[in-house]
Structure formats: C-alpha cells, structure tokens
C-alpha atoms as a PDB file:
ATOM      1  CA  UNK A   1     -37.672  10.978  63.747  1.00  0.00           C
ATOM      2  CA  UNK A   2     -38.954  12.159  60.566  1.00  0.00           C
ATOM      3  CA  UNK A   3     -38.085  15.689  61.090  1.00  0.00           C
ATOM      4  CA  UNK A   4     -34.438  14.609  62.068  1.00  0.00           C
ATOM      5  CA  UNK A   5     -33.824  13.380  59.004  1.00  0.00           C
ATOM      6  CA  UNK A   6     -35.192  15.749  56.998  1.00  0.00           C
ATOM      7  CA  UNK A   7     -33.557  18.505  58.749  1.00  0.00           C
ATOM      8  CA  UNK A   8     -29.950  16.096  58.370  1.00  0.00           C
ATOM      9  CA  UNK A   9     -30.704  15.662  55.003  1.00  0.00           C
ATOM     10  CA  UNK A  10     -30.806  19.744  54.897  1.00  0.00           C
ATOM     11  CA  UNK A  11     -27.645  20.199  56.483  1.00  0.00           C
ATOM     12  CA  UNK A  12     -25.762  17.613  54.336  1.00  0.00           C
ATOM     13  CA  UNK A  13     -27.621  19.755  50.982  1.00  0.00           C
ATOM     14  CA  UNK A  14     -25.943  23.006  52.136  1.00  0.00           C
ATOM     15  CA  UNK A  15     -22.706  21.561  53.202  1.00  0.00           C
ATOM     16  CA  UNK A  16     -22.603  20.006  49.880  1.00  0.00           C
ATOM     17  CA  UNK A  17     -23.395  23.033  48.100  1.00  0.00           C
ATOM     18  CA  UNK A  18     -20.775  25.032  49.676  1.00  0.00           C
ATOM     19  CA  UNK A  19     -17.744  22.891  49.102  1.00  0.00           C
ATOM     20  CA  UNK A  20     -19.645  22.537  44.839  1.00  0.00           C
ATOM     21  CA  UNK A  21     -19.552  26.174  45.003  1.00  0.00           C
ATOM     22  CA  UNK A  22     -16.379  26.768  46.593  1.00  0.00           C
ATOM     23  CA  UNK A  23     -14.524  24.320  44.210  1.00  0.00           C
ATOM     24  CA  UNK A  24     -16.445  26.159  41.175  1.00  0.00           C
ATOM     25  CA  UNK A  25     -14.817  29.181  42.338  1.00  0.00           C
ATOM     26  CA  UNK A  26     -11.334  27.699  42.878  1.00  0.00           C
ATOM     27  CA  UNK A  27     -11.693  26.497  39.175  1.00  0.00           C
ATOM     28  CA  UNK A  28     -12.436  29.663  37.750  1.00  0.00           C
ATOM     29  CA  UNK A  29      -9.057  30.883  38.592  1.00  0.00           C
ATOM     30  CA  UNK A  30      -6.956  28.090  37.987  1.00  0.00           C
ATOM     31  CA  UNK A  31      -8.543  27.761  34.725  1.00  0.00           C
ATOM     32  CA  UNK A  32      -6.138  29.284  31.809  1.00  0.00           C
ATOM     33  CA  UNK A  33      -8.827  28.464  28.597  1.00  0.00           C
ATOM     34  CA  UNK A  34     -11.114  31.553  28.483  1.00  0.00           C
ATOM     35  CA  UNK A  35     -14.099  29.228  27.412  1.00  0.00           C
ATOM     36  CA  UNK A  36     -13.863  26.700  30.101  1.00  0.00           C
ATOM     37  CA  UNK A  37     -13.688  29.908  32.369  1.00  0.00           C
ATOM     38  CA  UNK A  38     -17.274  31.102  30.559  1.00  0.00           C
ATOM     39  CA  UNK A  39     -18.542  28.048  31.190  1.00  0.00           C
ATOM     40  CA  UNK A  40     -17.331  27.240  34.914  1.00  0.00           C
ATOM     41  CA  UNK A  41     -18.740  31.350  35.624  1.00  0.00           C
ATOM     42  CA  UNK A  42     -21.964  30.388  33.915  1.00  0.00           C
ATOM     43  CA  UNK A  43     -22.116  27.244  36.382  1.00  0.00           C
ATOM     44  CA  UNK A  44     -21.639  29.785  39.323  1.00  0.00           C
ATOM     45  CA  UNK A  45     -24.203  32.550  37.946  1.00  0.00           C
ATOM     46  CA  UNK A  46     -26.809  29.115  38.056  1.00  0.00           C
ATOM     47  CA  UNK A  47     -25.846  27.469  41.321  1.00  0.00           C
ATOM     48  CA  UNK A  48     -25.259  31.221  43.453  1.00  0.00           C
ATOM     49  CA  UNK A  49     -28.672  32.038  43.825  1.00  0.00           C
ATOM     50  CA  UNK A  50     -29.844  28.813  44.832  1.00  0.00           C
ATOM     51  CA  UNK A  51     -27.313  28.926  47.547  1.00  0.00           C
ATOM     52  CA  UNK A  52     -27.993  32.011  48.349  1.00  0.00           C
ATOM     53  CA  UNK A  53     -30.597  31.593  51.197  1.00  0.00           C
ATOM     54  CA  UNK A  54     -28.750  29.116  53.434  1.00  0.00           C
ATOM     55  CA  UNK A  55     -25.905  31.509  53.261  1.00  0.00           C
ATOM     56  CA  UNK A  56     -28.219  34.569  54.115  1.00  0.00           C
ATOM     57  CA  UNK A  57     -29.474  32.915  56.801  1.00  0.00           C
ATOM     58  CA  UNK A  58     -26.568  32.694  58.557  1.00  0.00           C
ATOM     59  CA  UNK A  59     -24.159  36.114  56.756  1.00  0.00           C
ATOM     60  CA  UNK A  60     -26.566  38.612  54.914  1.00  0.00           C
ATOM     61  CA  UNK A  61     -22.852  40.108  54.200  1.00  0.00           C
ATOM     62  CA  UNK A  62     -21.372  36.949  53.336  1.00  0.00           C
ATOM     63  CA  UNK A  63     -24.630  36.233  50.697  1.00  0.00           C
ATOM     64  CA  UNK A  64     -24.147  39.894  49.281  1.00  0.00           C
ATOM     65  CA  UNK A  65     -20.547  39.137  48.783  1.00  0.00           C
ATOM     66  CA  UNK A  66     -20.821  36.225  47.141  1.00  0.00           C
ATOM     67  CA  UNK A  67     -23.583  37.530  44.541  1.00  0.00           C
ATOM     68  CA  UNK A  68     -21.305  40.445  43.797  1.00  0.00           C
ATOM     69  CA  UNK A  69     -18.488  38.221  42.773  1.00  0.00           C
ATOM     70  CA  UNK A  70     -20.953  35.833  40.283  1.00  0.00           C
ATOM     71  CA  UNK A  71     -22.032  39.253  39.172  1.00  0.00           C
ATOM     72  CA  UNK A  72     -18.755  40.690  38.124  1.00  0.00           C
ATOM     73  CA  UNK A  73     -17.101  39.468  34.574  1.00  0.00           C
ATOM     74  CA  UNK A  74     -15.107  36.727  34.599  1.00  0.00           C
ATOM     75  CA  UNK A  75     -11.944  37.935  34.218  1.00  0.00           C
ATOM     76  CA  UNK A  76     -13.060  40.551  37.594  1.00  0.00           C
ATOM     77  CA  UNK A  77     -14.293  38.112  39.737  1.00  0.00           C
ATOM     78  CA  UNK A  78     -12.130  38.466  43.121  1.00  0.00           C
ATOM     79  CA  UNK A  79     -11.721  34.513  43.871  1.00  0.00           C
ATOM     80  CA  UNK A  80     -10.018  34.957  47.220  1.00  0.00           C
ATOM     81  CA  UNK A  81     -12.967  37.293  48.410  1.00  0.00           C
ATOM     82  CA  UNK A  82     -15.644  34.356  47.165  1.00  0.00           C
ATOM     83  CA  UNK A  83     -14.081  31.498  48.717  1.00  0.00           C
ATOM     84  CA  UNK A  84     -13.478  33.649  51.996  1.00  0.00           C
ATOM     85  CA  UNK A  85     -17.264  34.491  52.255  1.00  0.00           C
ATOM     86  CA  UNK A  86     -17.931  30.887  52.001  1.00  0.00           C
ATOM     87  CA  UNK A  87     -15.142  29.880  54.455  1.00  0.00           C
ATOM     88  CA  UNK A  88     -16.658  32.776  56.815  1.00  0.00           C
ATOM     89  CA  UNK A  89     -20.082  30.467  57.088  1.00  0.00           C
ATOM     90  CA  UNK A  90     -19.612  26.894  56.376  1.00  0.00           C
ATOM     91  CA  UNK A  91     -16.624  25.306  57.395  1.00  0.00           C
ATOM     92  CA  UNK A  92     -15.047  24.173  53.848  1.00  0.00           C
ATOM     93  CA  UNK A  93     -11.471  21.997  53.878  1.00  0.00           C
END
C-alpha cells in the first residue's frame, strides 16, 4: 500500500511539474517587460533540470529539446517548440 502511494504521489509531482513548467514557458512569451521575462527564464533555467529526468525517461528527444530552449537567450527561446516537447510526454490542458 505504501509503495502505491508513494509511486501516486510521484506521478502527481511530475504531472505537476509539467503543467508549472509549461505555464512558465507560456509566460515567457506573453510577457512584454524584458525584466519580468529575465526573471520568468531564470525560473525555467532552475526548474528544467529538475524536470529533466521524468521527461528523459519517457522522450530522451523531448528532454534534449526542452534543455535547448532554457539554454537559448530569452528573447531566442522557441516557445511553441518547448511547450510541444512537453505536450509530446505528459498530457498538459
């Protein structure tokens, strides 16, 4: 019973993660003040890599993909291609 929760309780963690990240993403574009972009990238260069092993255990593409965008700068970060390698492993609304 134990080991069903704990394994729920994962699964809840990573779904939660992807829609935080996702949303992060979504901001950074709709976002028109260059220092609240700064700061919502910054968020993303933080929260990425901790997300970055559920992802690669299900996409190693879909992980890569998603580094490369929190690597670009800000103003080259390809939203669309984010938000579509999240949307390609975790079902997001």
């Amino acid at each position: 019973m134990q080991a069903l929760a704990i394994a729920q309780l994962d699964r809840a963690l990573i779904h939660g993660m992807s829609i935080l990240i996702r949303q992060r993403f979504i901001a950074l574009e709709a976002c028109t003040d260059e220092e609240e972009q700064a700061a919502i990238h910054e968020s993303l260069i933080l929260l990425a890599p901790l997300f970055d092993l559920a992802v690669r255990a299900q996409d190693a593409n879909a992980a890569d993909a998603i580094l490369a965008e929190v690597d670009k700068a800000t103003a080259d970060v390809d939203v669309d291609a984010a938000v579509a390698a999240i949307d390609s492993v975790f079902l997001c609304p």
